[in-house]
N, C-alpha and C. Protein backbone atom coordinates (compact mmCIF):
# COMPACT_ATOMS: atom_id res chain seq x y z
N UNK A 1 -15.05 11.29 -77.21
CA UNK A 1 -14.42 12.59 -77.35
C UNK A 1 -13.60 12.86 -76.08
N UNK A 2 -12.17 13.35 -76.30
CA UNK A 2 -11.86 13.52 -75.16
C UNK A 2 -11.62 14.68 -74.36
N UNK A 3 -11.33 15.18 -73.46
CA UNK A 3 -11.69 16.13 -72.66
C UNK A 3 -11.16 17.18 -72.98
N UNK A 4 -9.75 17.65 -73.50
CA UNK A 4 -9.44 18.63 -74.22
C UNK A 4 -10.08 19.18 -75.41
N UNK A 5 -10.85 18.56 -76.12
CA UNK A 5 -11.18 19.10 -77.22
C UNK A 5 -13.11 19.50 -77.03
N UNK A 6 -13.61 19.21 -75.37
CA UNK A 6 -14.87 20.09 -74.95
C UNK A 6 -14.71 21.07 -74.44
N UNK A 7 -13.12 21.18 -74.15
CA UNK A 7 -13.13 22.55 -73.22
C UNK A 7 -13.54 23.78 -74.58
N UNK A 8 -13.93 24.82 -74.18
CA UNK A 8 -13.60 25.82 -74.85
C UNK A 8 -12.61 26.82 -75.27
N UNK A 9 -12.55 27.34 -76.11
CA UNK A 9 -10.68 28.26 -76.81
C UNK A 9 -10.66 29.24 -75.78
N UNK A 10 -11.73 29.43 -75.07
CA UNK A 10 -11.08 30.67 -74.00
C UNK A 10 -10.29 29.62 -72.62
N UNK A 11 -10.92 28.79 -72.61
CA UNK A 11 -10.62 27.61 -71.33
C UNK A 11 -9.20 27.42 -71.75
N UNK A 12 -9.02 26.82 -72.43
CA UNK A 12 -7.58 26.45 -73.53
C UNK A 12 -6.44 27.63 -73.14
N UNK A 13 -7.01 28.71 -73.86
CA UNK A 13 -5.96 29.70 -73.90
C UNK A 13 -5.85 30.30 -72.23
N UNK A 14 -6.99 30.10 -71.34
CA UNK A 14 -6.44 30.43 -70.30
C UNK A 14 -5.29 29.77 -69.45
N UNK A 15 -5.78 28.55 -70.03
CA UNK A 15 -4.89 27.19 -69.34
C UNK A 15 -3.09 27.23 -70.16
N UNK A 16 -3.17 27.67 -71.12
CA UNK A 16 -1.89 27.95 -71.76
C UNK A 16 -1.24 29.20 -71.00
N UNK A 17 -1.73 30.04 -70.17
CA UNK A 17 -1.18 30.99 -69.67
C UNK A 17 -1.48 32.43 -69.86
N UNK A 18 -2.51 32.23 -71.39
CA UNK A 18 -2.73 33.78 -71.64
C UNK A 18 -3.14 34.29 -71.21
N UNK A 19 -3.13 35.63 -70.92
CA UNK A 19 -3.93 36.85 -70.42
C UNK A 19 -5.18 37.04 -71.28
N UNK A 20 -6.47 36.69 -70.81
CA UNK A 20 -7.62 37.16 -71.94
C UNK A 20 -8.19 38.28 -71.09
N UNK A 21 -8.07 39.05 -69.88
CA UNK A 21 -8.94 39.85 -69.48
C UNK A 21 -8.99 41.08 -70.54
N UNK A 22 -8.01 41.14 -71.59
CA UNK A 22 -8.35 42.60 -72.30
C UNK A 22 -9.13 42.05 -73.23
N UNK A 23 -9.49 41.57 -73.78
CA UNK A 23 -10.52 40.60 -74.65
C UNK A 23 -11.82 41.00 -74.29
N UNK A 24 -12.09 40.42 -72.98
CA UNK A 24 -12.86 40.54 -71.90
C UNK A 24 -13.49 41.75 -71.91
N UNK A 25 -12.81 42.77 -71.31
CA UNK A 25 -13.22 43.92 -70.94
C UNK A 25 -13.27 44.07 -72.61
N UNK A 26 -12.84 44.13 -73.66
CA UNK A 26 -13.16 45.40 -74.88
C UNK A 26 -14.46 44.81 -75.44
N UNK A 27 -14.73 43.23 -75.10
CA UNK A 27 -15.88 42.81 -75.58
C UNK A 27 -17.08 43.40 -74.56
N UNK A 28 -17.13 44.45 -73.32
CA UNK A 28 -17.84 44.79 -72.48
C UNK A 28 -18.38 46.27 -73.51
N UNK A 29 -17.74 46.72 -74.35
CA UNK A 29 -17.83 48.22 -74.84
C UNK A 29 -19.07 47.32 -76.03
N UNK A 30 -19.34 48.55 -76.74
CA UNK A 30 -20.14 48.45 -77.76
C UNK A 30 -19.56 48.74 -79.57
N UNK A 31 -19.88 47.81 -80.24
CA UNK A 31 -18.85 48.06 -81.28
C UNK A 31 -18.31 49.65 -81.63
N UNK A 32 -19.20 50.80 -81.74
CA UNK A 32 -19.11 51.98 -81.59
C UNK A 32 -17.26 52.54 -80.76
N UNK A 33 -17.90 52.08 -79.65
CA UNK A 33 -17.01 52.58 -78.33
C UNK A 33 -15.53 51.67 -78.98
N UNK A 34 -15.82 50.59 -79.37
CA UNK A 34 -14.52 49.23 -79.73
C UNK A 34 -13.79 50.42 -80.75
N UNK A 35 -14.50 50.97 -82.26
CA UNK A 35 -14.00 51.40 -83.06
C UNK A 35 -13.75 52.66 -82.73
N UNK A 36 -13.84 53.33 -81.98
CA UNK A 36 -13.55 55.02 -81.74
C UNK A 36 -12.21 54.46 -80.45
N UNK A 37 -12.13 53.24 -79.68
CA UNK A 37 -11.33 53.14 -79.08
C UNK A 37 -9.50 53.14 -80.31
N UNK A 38 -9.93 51.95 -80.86
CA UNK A 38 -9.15 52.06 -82.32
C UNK A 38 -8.28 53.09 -83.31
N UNK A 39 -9.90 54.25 -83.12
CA UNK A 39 -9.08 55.21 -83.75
C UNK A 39 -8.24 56.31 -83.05
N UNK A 40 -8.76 56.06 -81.41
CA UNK A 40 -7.84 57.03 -80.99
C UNK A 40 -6.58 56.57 -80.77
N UNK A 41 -6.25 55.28 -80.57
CA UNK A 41 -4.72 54.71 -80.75
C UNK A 41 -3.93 54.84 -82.22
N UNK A 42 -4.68 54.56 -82.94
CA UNK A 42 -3.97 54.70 -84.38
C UNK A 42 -3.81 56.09 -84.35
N UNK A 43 -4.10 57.37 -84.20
CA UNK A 43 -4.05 58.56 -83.62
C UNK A 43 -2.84 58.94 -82.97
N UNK A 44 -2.70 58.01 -81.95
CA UNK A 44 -1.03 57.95 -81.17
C UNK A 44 -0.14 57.22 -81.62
N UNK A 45 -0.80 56.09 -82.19
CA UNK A 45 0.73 55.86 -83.39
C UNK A 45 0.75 56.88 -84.35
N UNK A 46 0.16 57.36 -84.80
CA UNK A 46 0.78 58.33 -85.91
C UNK A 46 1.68 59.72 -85.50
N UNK A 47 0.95 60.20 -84.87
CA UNK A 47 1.44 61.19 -84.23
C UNK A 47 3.20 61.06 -83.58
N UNK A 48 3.20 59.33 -82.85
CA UNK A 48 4.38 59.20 -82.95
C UNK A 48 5.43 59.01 -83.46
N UNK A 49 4.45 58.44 -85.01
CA UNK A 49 5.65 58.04 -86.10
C UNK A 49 6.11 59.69 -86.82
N UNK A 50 5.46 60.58 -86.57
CA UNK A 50 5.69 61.91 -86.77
C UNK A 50 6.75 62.16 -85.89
N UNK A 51 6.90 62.50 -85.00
CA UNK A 51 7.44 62.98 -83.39
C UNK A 51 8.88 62.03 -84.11
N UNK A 52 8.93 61.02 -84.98
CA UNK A 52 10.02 60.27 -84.67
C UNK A 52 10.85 61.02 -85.86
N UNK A 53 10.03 60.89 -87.13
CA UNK A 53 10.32 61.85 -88.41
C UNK A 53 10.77 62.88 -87.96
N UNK A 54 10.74 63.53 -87.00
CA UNK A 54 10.88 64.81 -87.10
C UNK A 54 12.57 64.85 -86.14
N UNK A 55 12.26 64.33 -85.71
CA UNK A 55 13.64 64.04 -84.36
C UNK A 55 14.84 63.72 -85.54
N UNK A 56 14.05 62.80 -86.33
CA UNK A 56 15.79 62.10 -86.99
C UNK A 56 16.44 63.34 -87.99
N UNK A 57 15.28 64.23 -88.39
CA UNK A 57 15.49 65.04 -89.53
C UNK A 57 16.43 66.63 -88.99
N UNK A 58 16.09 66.75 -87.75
CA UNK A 58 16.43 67.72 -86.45
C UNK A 58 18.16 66.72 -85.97
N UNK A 59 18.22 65.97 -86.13
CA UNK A 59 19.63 65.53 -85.66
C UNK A 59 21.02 65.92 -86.71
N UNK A 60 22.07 66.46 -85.96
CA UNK A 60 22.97 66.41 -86.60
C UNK A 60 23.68 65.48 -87.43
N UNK A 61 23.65 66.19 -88.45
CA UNK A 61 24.57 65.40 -89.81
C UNK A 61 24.26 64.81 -90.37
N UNK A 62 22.45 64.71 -90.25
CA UNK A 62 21.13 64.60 -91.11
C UNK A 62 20.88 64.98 -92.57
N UNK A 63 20.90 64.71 -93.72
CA UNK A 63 21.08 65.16 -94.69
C UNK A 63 19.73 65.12 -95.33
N UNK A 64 18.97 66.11 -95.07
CA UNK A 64 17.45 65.87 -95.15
C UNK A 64 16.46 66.92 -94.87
């Protein structure tokens, strides 16, 4: 077997360059804390896809 294929996928992907510390740290929370983290972002996407709706509809020569 050769030596690339004992390393492990975090070894790998570190060695490719990726950034895993957010991985890291969200695997430190508790699934609880993981999913309420979740919903408060989907929370700020929405809110922004609102904020955006609302801007285009508020612009001149908007037919809407």
């Amino acid at each position: 077997m050769n030596e690339e294929k004992q390393k492990s996928a975090v070894e790998r992907a570190k060695e490719f360059g990726i950034d895993i510390s957010l991985v890291e740290e969200n695997l430190k929370r508790t699934p609880t804390e993981r999913v309420e983290a979740m919903l408060s972002m989907l929370e700020l996407v929405e809110e922004a896809r609102r904020a955006k709706s609302r801007r285009q509809h508020l612009q001149p020569g908007n037919k809407g």
